[in-house]
C-alpha atoms as a PDB file:
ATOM      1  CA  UNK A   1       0.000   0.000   0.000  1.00  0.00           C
ATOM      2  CA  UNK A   2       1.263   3.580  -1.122  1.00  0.00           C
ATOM      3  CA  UNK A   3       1.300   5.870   1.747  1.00  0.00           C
ATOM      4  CA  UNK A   4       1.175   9.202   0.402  1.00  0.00           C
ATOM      5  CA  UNK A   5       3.567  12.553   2.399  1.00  0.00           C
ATOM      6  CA  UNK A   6       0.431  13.484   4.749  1.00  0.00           C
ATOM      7  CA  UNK A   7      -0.207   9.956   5.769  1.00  0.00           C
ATOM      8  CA  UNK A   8       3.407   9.565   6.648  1.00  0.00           C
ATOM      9  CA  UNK A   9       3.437  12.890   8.125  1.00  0.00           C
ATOM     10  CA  UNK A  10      -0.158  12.255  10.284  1.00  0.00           C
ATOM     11  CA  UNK A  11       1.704   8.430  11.069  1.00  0.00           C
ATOM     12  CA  UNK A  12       4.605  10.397  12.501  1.00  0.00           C
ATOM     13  CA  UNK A  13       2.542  12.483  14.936  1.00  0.00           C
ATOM     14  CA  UNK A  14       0.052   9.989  15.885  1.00  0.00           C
ATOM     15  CA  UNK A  15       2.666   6.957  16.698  1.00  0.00           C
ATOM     16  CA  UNK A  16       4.674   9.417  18.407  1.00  0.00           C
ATOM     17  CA  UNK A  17       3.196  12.208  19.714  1.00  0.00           C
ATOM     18  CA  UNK A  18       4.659  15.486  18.899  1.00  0.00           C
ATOM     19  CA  UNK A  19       4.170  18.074  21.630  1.00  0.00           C
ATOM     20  CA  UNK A  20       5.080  21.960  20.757  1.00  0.00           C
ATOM     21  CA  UNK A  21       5.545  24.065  23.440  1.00  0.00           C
ATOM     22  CA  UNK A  22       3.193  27.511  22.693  1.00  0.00           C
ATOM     23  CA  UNK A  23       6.245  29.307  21.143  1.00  0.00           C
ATOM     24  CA  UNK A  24       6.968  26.613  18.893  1.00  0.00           C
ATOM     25  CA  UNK A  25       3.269  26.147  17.835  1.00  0.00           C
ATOM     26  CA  UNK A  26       2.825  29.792  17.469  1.00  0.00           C
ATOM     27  CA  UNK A  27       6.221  29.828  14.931  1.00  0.00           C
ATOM     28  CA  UNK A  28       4.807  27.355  12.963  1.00  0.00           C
ATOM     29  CA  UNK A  29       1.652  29.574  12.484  1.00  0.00           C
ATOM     30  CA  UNK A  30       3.373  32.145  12.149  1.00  0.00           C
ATOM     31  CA  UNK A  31       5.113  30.619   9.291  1.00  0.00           C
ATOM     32  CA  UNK A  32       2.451  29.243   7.732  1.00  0.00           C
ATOM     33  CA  UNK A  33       0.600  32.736   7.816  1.00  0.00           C
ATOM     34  CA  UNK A  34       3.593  34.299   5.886  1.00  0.00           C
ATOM     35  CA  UNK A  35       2.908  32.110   3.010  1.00  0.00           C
ATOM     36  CA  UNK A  36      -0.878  31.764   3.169  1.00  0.00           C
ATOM     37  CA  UNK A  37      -2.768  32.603  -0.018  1.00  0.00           C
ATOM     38  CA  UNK A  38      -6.241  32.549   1.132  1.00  0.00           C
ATOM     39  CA  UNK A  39      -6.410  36.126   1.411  1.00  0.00           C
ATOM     40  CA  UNK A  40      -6.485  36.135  -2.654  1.00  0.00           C
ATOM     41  CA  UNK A  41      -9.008  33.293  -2.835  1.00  0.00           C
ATOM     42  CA  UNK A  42     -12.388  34.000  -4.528  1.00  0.00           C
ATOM     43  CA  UNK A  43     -13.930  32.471  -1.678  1.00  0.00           C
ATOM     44  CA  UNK A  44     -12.397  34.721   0.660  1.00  0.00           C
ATOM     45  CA  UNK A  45     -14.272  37.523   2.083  1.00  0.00           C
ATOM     46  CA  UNK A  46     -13.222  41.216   3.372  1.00  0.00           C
ATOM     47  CA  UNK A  47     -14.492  40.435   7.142  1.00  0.00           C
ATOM     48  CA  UNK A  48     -11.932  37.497   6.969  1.00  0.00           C
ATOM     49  CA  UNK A  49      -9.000  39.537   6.052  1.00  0.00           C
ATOM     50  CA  UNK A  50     -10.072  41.942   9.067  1.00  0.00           C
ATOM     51  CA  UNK A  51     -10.498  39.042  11.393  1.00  0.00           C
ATOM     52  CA  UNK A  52      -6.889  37.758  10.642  1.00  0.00           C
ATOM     53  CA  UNK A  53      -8.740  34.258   9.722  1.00  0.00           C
ATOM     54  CA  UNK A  54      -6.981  32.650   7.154  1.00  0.00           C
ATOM     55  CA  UNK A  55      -4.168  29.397   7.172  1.00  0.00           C
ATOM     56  CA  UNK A  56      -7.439  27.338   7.056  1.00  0.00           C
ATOM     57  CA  UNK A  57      -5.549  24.041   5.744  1.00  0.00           C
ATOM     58  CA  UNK A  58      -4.141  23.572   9.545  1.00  0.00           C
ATOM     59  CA  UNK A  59      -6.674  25.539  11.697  1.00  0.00           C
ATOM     60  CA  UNK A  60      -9.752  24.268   9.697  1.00  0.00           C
ATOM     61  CA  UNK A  61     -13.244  25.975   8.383  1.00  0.00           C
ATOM     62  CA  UNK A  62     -13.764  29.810   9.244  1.00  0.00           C
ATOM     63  CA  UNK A  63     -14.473  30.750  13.113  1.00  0.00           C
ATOM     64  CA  UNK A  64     -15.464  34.078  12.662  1.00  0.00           C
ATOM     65  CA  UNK A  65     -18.282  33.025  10.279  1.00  0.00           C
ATOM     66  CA  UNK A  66     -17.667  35.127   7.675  1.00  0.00           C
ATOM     67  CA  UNK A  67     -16.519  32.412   5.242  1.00  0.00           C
ATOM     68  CA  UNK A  68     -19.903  31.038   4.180  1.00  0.00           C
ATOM     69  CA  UNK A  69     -20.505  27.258   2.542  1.00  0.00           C
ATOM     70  CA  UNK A  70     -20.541  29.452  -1.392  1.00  0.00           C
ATOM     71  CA  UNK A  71     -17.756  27.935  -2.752  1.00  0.00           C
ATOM     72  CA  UNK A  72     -16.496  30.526  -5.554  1.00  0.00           C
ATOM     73  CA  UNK A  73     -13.386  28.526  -6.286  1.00  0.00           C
ATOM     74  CA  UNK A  74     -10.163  27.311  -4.650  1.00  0.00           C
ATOM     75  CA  UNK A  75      -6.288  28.119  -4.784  1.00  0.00           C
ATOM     76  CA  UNK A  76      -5.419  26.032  -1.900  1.00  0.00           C
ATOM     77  CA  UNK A  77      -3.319  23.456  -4.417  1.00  0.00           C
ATOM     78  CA  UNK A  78      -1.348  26.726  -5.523  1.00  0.00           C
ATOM     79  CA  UNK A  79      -0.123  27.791  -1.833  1.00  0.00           C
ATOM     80  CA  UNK A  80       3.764  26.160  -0.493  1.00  0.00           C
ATOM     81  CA  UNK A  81       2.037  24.853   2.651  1.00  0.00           C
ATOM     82  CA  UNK A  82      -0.252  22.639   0.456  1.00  0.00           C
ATOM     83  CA  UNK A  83       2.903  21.305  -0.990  1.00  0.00           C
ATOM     84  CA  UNK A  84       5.175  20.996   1.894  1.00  0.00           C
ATOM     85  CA  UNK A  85       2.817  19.066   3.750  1.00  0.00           C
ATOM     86  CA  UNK A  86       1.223  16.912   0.993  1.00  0.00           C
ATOM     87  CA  UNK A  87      -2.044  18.287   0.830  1.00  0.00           C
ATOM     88  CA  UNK A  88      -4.766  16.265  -1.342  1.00  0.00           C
ATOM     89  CA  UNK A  89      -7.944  17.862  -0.310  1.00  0.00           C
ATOM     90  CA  UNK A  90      -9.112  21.236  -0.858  1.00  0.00           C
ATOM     91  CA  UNK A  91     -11.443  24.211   0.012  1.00  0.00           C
ATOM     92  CA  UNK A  92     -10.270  24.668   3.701  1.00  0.00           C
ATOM     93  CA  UNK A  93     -11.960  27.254   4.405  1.00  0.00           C
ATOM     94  CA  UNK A  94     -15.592  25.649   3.831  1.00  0.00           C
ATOM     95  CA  UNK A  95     -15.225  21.745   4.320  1.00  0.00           C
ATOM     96  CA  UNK A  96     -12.356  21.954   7.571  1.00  0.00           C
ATOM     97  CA  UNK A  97      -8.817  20.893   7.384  1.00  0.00           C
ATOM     98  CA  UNK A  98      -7.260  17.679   5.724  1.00  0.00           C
ATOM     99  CA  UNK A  99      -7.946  16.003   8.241  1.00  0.00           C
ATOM    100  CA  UNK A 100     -10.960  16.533   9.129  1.00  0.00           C
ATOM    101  CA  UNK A 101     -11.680  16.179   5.149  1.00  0.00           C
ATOM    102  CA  UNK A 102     -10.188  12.851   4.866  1.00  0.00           C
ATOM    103  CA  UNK A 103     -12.535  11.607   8.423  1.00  0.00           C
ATOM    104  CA  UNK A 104     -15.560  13.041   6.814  1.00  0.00           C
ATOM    105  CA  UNK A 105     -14.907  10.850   3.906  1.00  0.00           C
ATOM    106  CA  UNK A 106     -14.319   7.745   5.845  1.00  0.00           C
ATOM    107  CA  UNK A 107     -17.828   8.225   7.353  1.00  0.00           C
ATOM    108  CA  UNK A 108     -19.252   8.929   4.342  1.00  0.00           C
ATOM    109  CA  UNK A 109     -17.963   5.677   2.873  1.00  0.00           C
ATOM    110  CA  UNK A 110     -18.857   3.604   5.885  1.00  0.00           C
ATOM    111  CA  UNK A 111     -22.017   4.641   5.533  1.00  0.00           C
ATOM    112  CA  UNK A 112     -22.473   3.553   2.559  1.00  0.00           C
ATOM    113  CA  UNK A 113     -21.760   0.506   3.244  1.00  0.00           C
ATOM    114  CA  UNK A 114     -23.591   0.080   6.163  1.00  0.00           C
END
């Protein structure tokens, strides 16, 4: 079985966990924020970009609630995080994090099934 760069990476942290103290998480954000392109996504909106909410591929869906379910299109697969971390799934912002993506679609299937 091919086990694609997120899997390994989400293997890594699961089998062993990885604890970050605050300052390391917050570098990592910080990082992340410095090359986030959501702010030039069409399905961005203005009260986002005031609210700071944006790096939605590790935080998940929009907390403020200004990023509604209209999905007007998606650059996620264009942005150096995507790339680094092996991204597959996309719109962020609307549908939650790759994680919680690739869960939802485990459920999905089951259920199916089932």
């Amino acid at each position: 079985m091919d086990i694609n760069r997120f899997e390994k990476y989400l293997s890594l942290i699961t089998d062993q966990p990885l604890v970050l103290s605050p300052a390391e998480r917050g570098g990592i954000l910080l990082t992340r924020k410095e090359h986030c392109r959501c702010p030039d996504c069409p399905t961005y909106q203005e009260c986002a970009e005031k609210a700071d909410d944006r790096i939605f591929c590790t935080l998940g869906a929009g907390r403020e609630g200004c990023i509604t379910d209209e999905e007007l299109g998606c650059i996620c697969s264009t942005c150096a995080v995507y790339h680094d971390v092996g991204f597959e799934k996309q719109f962020f912002c609307t549908r939650g994090n790759e994680q919680q993506q690739r869960i939802l679609s485990v459920l999905e299937m089951r259920e199916k099934v089932y």
